[in-house]
C-alpha atoms as a PDB file:
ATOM      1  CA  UNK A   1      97.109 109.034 122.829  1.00  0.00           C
ATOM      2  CA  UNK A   2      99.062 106.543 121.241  1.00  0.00           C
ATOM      3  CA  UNK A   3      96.099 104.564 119.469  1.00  0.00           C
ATOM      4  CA  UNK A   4      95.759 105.715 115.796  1.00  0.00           C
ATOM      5  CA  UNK A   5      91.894 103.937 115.717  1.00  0.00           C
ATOM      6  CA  UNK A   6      90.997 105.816 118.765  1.00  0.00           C
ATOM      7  CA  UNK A   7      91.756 109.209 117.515  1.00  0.00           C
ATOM      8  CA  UNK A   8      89.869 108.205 114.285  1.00  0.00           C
ATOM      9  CA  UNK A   9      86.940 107.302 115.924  1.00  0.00           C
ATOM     10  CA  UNK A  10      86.587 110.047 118.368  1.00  0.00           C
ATOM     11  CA  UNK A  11      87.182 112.812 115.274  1.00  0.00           C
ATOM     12  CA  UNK A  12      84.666 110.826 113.080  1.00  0.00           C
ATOM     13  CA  UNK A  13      82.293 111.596 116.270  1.00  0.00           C
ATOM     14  CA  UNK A  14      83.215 115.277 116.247  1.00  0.00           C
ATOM     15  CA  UNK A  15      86.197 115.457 119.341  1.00  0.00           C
ATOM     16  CA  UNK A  16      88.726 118.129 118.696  1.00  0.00           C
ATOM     17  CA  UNK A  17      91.599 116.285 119.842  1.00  0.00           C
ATOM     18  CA  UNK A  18      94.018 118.015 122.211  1.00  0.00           C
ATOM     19  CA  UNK A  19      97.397 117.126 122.961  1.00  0.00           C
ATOM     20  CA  UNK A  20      97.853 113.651 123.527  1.00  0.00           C
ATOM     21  CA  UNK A  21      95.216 112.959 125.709  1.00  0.00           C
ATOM     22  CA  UNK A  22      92.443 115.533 125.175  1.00  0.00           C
ATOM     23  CA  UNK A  23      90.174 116.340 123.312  1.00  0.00           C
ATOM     24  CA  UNK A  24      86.816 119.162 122.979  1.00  0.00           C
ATOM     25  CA  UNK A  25      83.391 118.730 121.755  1.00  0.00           C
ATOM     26  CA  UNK A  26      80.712 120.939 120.976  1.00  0.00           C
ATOM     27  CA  UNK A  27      77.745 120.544 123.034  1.00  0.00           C
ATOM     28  CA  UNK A  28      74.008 120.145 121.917  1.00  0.00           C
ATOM     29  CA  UNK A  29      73.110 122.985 123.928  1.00  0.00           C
ATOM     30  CA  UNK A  30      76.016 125.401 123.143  1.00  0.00           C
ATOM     31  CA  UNK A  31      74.650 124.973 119.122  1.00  0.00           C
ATOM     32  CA  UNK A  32      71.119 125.961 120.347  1.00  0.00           C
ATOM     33  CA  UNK A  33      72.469 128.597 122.859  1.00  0.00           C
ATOM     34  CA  UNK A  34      73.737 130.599 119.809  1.00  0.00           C
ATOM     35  CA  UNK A  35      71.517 130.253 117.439  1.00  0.00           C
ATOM     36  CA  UNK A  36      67.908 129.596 119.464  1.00  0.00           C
ATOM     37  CA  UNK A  37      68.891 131.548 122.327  1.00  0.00           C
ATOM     38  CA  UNK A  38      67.833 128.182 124.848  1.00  0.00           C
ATOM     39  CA  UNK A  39      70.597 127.233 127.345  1.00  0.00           C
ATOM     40  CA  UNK A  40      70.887 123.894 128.937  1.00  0.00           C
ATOM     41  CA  UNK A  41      69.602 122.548 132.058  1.00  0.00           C
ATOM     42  CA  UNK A  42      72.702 123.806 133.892  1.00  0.00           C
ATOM     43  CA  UNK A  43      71.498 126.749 132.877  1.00  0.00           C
ATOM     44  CA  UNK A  44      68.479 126.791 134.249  1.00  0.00           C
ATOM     45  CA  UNK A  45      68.962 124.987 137.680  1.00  0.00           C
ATOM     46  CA  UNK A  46      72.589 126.782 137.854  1.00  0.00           C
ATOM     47  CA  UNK A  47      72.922 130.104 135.948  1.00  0.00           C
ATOM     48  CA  UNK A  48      75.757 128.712 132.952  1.00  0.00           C
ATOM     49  CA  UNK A  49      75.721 130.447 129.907  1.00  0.00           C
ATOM     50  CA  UNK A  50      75.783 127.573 127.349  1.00  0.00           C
ATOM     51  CA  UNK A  51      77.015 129.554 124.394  1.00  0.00           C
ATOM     52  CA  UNK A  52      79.993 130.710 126.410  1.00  0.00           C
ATOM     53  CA  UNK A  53      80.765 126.408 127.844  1.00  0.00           C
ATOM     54  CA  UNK A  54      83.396 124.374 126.881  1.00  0.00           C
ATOM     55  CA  UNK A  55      82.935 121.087 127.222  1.00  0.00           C
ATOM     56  CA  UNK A  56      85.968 119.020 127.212  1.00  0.00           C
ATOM     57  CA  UNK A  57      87.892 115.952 128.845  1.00  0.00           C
ATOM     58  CA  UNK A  58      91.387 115.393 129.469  1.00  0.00           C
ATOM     59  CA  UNK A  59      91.767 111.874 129.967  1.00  0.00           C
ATOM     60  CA  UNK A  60      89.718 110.560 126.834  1.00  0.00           C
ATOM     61  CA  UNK A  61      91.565 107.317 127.047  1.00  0.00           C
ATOM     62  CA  UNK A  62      91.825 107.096 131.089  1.00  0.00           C
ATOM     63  CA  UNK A  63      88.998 105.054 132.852  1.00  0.00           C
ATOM     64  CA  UNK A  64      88.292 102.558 135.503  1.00  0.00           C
ATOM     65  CA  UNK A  65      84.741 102.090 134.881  1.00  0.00           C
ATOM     66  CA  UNK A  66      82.790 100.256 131.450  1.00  0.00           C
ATOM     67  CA  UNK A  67      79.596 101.731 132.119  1.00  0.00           C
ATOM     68  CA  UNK A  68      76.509 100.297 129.581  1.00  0.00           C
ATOM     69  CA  UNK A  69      75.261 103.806 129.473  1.00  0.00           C
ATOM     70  CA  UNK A  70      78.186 105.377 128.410  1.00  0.00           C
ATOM     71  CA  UNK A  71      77.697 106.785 124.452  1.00  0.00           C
ATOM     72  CA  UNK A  72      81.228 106.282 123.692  1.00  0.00           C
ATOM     73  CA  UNK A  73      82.904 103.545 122.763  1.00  0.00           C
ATOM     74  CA  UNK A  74      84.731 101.584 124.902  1.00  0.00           C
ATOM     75  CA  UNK A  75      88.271  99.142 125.224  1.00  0.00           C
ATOM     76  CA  UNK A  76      91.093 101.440 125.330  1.00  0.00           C
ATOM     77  CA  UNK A  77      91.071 102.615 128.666  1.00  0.00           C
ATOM     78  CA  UNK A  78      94.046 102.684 130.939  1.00  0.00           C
ATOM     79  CA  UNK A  79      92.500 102.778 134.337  1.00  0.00           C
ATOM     80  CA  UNK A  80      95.979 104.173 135.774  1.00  0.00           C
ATOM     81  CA  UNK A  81      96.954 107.827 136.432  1.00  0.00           C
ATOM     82  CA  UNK A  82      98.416 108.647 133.014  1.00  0.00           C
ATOM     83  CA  UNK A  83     102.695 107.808 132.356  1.00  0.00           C
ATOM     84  CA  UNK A  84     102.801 110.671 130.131  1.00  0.00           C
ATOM     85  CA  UNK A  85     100.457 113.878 130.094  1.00  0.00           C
ATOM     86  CA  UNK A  86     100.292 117.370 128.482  1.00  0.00           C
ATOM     87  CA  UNK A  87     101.012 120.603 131.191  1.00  0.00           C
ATOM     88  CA  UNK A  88      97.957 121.893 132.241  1.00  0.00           C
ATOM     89  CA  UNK A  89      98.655 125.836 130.370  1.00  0.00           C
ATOM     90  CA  UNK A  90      99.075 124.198 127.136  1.00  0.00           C
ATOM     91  CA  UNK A  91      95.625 121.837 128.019  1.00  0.00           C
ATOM     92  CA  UNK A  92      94.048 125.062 128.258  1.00  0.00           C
ATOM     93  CA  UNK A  93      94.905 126.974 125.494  1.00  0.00           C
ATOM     94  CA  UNK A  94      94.685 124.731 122.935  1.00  0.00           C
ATOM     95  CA  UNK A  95      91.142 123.820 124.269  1.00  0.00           C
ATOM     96  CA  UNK A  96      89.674 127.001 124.193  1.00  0.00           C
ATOM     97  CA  UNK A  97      91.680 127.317 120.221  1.00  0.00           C
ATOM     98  CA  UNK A  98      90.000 124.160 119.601  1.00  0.00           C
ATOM     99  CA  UNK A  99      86.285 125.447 120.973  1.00  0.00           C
ATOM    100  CA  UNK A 100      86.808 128.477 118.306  1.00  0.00           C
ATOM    101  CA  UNK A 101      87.258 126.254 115.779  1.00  0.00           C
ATOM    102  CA  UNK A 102      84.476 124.082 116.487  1.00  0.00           C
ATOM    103  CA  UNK A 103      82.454 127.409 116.491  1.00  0.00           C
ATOM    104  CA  UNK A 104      84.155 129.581 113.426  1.00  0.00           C
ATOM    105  CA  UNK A 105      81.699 128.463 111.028  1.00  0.00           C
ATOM    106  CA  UNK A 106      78.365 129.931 113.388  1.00  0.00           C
ATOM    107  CA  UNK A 107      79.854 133.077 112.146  1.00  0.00           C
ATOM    108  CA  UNK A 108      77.776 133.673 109.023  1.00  0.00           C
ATOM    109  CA  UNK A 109      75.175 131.638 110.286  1.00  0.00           C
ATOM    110  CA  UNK A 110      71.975 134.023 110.432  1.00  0.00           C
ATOM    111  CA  UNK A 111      70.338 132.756 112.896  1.00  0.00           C
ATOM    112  CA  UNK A 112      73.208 133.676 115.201  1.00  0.00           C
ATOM    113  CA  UNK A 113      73.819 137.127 116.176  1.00  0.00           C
ATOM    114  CA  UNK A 114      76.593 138.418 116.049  1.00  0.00           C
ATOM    115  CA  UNK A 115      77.359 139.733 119.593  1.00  0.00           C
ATOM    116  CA  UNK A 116      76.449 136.299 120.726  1.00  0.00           C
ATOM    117  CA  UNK A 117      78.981 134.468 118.815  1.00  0.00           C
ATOM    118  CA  UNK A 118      81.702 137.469 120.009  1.00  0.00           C
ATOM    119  CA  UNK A 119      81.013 136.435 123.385  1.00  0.00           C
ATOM    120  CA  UNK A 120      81.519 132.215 122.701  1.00  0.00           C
ATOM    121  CA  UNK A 121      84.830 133.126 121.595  1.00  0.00           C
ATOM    122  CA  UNK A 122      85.890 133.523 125.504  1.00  0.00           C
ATOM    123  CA  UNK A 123      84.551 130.879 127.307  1.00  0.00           C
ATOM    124  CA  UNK A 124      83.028 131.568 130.465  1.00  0.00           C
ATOM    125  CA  UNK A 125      82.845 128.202 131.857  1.00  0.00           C
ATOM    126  CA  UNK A 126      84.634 124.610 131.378  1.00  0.00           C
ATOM    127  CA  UNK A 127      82.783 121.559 132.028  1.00  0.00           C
ATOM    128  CA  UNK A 128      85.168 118.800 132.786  1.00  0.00           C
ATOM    129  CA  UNK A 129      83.818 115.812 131.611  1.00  0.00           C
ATOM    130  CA  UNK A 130      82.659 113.862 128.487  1.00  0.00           C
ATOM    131  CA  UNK A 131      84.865 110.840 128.332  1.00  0.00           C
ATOM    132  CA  UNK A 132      87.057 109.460 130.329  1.00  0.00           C
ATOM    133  CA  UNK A 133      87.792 109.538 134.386  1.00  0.00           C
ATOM    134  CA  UNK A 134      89.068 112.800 134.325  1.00  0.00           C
ATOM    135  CA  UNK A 135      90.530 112.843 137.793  1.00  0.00           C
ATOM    136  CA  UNK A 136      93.585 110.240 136.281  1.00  0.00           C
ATOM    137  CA  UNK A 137      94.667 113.195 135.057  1.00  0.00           C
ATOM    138  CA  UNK A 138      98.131 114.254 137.263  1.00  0.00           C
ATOM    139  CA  UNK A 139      97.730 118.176 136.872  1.00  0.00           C
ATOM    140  CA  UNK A 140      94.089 118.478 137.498  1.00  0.00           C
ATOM    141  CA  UNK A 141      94.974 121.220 140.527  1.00  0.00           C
ATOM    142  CA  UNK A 142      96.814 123.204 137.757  1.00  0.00           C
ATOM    143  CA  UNK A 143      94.378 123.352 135.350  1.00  0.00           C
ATOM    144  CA  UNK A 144      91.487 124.378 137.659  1.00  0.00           C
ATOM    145  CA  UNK A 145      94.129 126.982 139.046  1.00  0.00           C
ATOM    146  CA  UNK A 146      94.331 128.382 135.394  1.00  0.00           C
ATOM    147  CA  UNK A 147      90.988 128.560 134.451  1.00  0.00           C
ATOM    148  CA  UNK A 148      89.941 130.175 138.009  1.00  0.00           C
ATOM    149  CA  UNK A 149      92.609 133.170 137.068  1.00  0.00           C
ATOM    150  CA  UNK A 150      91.187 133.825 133.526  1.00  0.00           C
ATOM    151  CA  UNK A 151      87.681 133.923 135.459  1.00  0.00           C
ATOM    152  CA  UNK A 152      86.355 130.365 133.893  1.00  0.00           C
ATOM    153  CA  UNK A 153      84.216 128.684 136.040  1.00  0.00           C
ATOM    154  CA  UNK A 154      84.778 124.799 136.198  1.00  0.00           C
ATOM    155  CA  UNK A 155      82.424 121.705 136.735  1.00  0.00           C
ATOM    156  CA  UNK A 156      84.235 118.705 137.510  1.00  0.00           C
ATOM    157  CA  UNK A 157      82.726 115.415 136.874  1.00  0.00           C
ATOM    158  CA  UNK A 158      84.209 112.063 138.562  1.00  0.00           C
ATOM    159  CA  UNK A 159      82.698 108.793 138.723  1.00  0.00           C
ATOM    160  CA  UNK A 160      84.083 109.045 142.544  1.00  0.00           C
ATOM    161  CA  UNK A 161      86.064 106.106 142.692  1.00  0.00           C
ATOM    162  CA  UNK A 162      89.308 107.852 143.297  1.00  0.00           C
ATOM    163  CA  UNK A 163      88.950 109.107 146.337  1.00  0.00           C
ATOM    164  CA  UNK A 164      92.653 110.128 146.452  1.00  0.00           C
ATOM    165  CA  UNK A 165      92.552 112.628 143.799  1.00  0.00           C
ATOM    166  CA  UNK A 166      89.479 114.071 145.631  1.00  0.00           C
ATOM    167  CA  UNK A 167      91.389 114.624 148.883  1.00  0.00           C
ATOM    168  CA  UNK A 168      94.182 116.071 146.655  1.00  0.00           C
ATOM    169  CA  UNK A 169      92.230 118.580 145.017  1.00  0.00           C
ATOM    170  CA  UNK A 170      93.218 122.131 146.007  1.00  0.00           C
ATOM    171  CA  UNK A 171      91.808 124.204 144.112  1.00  0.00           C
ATOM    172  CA  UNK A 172      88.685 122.948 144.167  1.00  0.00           C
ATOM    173  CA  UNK A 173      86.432 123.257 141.092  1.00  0.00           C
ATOM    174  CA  UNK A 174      83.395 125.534 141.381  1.00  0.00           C
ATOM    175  CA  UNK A 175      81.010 122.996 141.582  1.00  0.00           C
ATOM    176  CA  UNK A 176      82.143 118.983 141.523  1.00  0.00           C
ATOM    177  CA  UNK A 177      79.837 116.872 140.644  1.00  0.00           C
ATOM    178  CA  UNK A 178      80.271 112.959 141.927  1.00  0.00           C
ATOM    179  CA  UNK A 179      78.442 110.068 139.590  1.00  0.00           C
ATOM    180  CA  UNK A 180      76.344 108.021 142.190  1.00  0.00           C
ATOM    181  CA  UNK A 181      75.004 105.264 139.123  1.00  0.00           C
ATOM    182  CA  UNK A 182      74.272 102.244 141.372  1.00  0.00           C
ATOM    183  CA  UNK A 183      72.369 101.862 144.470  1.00  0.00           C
ATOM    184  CA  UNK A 184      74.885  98.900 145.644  1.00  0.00           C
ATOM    185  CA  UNK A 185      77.876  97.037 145.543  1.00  0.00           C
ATOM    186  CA  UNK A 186      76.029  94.307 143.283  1.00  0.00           C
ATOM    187  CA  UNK A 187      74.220  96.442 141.170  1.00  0.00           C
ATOM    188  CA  UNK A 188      77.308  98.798 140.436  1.00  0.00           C
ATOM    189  CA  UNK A 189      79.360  95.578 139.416  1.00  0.00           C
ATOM    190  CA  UNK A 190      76.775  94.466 136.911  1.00  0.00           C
ATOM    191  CA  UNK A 191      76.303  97.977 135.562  1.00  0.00           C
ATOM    192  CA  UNK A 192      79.514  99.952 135.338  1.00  0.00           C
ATOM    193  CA  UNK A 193      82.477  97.023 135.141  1.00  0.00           C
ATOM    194  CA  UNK A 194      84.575  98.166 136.790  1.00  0.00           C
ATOM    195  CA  UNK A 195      88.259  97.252 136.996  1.00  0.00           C
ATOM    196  CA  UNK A 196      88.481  97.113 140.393  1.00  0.00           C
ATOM    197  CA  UNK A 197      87.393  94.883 142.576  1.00  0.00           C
ATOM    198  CA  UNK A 198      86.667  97.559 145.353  1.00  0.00           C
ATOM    199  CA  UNK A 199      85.254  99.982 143.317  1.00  0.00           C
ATOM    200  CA  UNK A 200      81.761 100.877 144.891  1.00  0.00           C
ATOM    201  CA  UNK A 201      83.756 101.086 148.210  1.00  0.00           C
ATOM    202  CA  UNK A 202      86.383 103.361 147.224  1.00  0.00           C
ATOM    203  CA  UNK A 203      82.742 105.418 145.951  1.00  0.00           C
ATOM    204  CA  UNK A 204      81.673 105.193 149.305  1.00  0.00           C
ATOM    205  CA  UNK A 205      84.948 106.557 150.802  1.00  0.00           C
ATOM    206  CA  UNK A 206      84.911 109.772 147.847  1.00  0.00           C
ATOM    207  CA  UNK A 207      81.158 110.418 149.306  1.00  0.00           C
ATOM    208  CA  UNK A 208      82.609 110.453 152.869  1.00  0.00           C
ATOM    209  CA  UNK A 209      85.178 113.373 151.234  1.00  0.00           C
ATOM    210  CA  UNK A 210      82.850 115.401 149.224  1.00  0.00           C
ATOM    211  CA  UNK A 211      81.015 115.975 152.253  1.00  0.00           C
ATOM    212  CA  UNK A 212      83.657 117.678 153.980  1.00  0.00           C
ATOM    213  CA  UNK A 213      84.794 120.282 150.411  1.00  0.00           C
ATOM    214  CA  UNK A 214      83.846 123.598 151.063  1.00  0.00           C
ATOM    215  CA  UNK A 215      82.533 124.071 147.353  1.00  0.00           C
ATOM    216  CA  UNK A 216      79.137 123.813 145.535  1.00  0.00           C
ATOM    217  CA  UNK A 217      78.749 120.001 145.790  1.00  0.00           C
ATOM    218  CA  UNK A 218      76.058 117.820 143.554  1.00  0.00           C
ATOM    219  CA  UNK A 219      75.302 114.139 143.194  1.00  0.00           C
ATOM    220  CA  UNK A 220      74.200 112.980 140.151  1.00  0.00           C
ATOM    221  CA  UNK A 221      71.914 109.693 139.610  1.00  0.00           C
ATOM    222  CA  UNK A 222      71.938 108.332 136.019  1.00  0.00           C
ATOM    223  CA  UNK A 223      69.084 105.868 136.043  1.00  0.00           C
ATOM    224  CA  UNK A 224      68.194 103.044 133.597  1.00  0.00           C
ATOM    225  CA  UNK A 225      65.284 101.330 133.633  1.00  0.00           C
ATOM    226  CA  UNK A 226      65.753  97.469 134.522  1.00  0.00           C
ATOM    227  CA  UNK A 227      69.338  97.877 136.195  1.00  0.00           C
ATOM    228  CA  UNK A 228      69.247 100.917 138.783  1.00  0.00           C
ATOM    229  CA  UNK A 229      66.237 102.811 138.834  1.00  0.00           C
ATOM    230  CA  UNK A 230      64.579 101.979 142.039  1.00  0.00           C
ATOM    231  CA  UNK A 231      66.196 101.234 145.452  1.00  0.00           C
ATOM    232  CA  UNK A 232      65.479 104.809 146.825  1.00  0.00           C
ATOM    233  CA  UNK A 233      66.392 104.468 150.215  1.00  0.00           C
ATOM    234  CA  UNK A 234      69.694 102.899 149.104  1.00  0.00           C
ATOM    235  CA  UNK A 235      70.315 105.983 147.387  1.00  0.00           C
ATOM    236  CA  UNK A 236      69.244 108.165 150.071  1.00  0.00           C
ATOM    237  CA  UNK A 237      71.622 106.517 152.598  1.00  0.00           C
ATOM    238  CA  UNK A 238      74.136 107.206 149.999  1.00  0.00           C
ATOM    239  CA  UNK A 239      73.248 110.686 149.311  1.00  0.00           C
ATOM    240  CA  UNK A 240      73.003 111.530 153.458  1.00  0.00           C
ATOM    241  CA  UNK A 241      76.706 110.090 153.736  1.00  0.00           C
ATOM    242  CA  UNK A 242      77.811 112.938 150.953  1.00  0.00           C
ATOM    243  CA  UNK A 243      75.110 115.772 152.076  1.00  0.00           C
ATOM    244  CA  UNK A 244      75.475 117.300 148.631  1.00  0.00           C
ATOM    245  CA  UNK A 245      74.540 121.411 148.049  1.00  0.00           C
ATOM    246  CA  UNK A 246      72.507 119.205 145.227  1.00  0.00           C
ATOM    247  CA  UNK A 247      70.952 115.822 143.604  1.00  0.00           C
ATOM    248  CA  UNK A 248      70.174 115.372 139.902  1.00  0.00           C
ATOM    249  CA  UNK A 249      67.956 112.355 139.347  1.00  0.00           C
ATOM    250  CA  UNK A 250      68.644 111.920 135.781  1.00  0.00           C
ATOM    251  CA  UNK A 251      67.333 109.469 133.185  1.00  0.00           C
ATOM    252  CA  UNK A 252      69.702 107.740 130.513  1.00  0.00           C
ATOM    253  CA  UNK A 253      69.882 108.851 127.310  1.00  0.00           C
ATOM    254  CA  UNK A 254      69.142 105.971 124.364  1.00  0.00           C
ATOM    255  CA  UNK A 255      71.966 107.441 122.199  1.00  0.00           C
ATOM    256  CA  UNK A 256      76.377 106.576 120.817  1.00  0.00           C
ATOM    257  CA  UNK A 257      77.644 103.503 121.996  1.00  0.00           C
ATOM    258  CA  UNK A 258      75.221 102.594 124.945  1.00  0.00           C
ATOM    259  CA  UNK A 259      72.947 101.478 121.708  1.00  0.00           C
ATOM    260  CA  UNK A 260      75.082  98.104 121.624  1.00  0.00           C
ATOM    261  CA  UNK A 261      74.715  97.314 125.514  1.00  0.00           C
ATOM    262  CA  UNK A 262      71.043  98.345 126.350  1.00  0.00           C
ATOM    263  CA  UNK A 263      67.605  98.418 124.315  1.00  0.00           C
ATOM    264  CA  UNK A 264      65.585 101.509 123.850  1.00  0.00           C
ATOM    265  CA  UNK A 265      63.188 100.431 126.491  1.00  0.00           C
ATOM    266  CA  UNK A 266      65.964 101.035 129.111  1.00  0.00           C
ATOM    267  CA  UNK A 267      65.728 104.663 128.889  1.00  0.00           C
ATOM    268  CA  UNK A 268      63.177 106.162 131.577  1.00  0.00           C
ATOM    269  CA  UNK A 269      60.494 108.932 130.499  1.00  0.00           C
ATOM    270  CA  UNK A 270      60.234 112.013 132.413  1.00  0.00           C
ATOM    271  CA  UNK A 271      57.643 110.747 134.864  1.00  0.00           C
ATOM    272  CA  UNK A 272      59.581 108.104 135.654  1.00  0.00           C
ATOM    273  CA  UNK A 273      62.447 109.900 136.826  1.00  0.00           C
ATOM    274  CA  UNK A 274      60.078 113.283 138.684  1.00  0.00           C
ATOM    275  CA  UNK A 275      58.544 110.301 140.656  1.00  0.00           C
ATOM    276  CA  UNK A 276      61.466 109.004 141.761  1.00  0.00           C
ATOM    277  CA  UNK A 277      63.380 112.608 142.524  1.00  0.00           C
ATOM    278  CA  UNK A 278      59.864 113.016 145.245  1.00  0.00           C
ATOM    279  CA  UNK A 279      60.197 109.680 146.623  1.00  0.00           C
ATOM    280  CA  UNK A 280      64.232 110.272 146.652  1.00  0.00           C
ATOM    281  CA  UNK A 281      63.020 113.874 148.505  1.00  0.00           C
ATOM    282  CA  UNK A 282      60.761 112.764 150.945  1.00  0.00           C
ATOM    283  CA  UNK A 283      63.911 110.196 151.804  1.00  0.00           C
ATOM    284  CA  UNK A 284      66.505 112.348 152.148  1.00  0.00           C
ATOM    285  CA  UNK A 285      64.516 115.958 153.464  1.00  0.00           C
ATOM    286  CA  UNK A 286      65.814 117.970 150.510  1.00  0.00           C
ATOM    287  CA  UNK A 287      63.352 120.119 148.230  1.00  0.00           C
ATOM    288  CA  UNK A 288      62.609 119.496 144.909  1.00  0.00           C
ATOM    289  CA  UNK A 289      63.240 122.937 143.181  1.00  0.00           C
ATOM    290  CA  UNK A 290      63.114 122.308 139.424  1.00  0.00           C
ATOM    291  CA  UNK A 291      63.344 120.529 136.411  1.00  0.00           C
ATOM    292  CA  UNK A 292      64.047 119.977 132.915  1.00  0.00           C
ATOM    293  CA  UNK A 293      61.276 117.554 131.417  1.00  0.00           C
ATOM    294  CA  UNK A 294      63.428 117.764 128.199  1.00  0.00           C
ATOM    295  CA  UNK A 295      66.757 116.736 129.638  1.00  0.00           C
ATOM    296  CA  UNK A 296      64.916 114.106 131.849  1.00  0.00           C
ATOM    297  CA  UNK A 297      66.497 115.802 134.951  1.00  0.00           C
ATOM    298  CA  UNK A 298      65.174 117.224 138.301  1.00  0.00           C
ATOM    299  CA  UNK A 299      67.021 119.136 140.986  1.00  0.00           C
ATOM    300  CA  UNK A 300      66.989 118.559 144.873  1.00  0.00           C
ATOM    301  CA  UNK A 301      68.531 120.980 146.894  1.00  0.00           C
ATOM    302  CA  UNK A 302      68.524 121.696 150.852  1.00  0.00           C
ATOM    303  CA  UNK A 303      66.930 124.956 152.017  1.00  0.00           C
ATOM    304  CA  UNK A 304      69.306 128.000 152.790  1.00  0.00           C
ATOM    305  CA  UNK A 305      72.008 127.366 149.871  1.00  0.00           C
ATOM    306  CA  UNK A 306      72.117 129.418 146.570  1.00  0.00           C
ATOM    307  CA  UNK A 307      71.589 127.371 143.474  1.00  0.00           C
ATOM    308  CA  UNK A 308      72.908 130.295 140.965  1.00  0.00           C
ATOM    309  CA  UNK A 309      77.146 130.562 140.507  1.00  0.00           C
ATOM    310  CA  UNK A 310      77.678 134.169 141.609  1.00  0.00           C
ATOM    311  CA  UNK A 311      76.045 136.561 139.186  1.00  0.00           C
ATOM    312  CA  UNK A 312      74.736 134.164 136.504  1.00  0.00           C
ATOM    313  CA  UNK A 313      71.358 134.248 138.204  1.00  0.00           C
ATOM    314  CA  UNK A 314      68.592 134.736 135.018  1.00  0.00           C
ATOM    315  CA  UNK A 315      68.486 138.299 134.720  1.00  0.00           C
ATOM    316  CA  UNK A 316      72.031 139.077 135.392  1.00  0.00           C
ATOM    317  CA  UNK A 317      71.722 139.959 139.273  1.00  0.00           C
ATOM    318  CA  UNK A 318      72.914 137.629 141.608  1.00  0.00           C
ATOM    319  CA  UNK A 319      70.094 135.993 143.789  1.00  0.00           C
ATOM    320  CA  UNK A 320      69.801 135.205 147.215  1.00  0.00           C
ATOM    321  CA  UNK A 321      68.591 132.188 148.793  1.00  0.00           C
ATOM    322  CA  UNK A 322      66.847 132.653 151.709  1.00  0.00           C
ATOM    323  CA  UNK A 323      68.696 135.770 152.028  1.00  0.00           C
ATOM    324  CA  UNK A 324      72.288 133.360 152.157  1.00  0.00           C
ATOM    325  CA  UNK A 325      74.962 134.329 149.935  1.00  0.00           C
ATOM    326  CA  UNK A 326      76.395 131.591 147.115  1.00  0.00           C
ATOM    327  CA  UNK A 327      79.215 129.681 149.077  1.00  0.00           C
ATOM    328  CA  UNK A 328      82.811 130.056 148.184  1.00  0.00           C
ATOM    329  CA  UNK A 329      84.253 127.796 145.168  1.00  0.00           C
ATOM    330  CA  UNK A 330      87.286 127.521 147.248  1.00  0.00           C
END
């Protein structure tokens, strides 16, 4: 990583660092997976197994984009595809070593059972995300490779403003999600900073790709009161030009960092964001099939395509859709 104040602040905040540019951190919902037996909203709209996801980055100092929302803290970024970088097997194993740690003391915890914690210790699915613009990493194709042979499932989360590494990827993770957080150009400069001049165009171009990636596709919508929530049939022309599998309207989160840039009153209630999800619905033609009052999120999907990752429908069986099978994750 190179920055000594970096990795003390991210380990203060409980990251596992990871090579040089890595790093793993346990998720809310993987501590209440274990010992509460509640999974996340993934798991609900999508069929993850939160005791069993890792949740880690690999470019925790690479981004191009100073969103206000964003929990962590920012000023260290390198918005360039990383000089130096750690190969992709070594990412992988020392991420799921580090996820053990993290979860070694749940052990004697007796609120956990026992079985449950046996099955954490091989993680079933990676999401690819916290911090950072994890498509600056070089060996993303690698690492997806890897994790698909062990039988991990991966989300990969981009802010969609490198439209190259999108048209690069190959494979492709199981389901990529793309971060649609501004219904404009104007509104996406004043909001996420980014260093580019071009940035909500080069978005614009990565929405154009998506919609041609035969994977499970979803477009997220992190809205903050006073800055982007509104402008629904901006968004919808937006979302048509991707024609996602999936759209999250999802409200921000009052919590880290994003407590310096924006006031409490910024963060959206529930209602807020279901009424805009209908209006966003009736826009774009897609259904409104669930959602998570307690994560502030609702999910859109179209009609005919399989919500549930093959076999993690609830239950254990794998569902069917309108009698359509789950599409391919590559």
């Amino acid at each position: 990583m190179g920055d000594q104040d970096l990795s003390t602040e991210l380990s203060g905040q409980g990251y596992q660092l990871v090579g040089r540019h890595s790093a793993v951190k346990l998720c809310y919902w993987t501590r209440e997976s274990l010992a509460r037996g509640r999974d996340c909203y993934k798991g609900r709209f999508y069929g993850i197994e939160s005791h069993r996801c890792l949740q880690m980055s690999p470019a925790i100092d690479s981004c191009n984009l100073h969103c206000r929302f964003c929990w962590r803290n920012q000023g260290w970024e390198n918005d360039a595809v990383m000089p130096e970088f750690d190969d992709p097997e070594t990412l992988l194993d020392r991420s799921i070593d580090a996820q053990r740690r993290i979860l070694s003391g749940f052990k004697g915890d007796p609120s956990v059972r026992l079985e449950r914690w046996d099955e954490a210790q091989s993680p079933r699915h990676i999401a690819i995300s916290l911090t950072g613009e994890p498509t600056l990493y070089p060996k993303m194709n690698r690492f997806l490779e890897l994790a698909h042979e062990r039988g991990i499932t991966t989300f990969l989360v981009t802010n969609g403003t490198n439209p190259d590494a999108l048209r690069a990827l190959d494979p492709l993770p199981t389901q990529l999600y793309v971060s649609v957080t501004a219904p404009n150009a104007e509104v996406f400069r004043r909001l996420t900073l980014p260093a580019q001049p071009d940035a909500f165009d080069r978005l614009r171009e990565s929405l154009a790709i998506v919609r041609g990636l035969r994977t499970r596709r979803v477009v997220r919508h992190t809205l903050v009161r006073g800055w982007n929530l509104g402008w629904v049939d901006d968004y919808a022309e937006l979302d048509r030009l991707a024609a996602p599998d999936f759209i999250e309207p999802k409200g921000y989160v009052y919590m880290g960092k994003s407590r310096q840039r924006l006031g409490r009153d910024h963060a959206p209630d529930h209602d807020e964001i279901r009424g805009f999800a209908e209006r966003l619905a009736r826009r774009t033609g897609y259904l409104v099939l669930d959602e998570s009052p307690e994560s502030k999120v609702v999910l859109l999907g179209r009609t005919g395509v399989d919500r549930y990752l093959p076999g993690r429908a609830p239950g254990g069986s794998p569902p069917t859709a309108a009698g359509v099978p789950t599409r391919p994750a590559s």
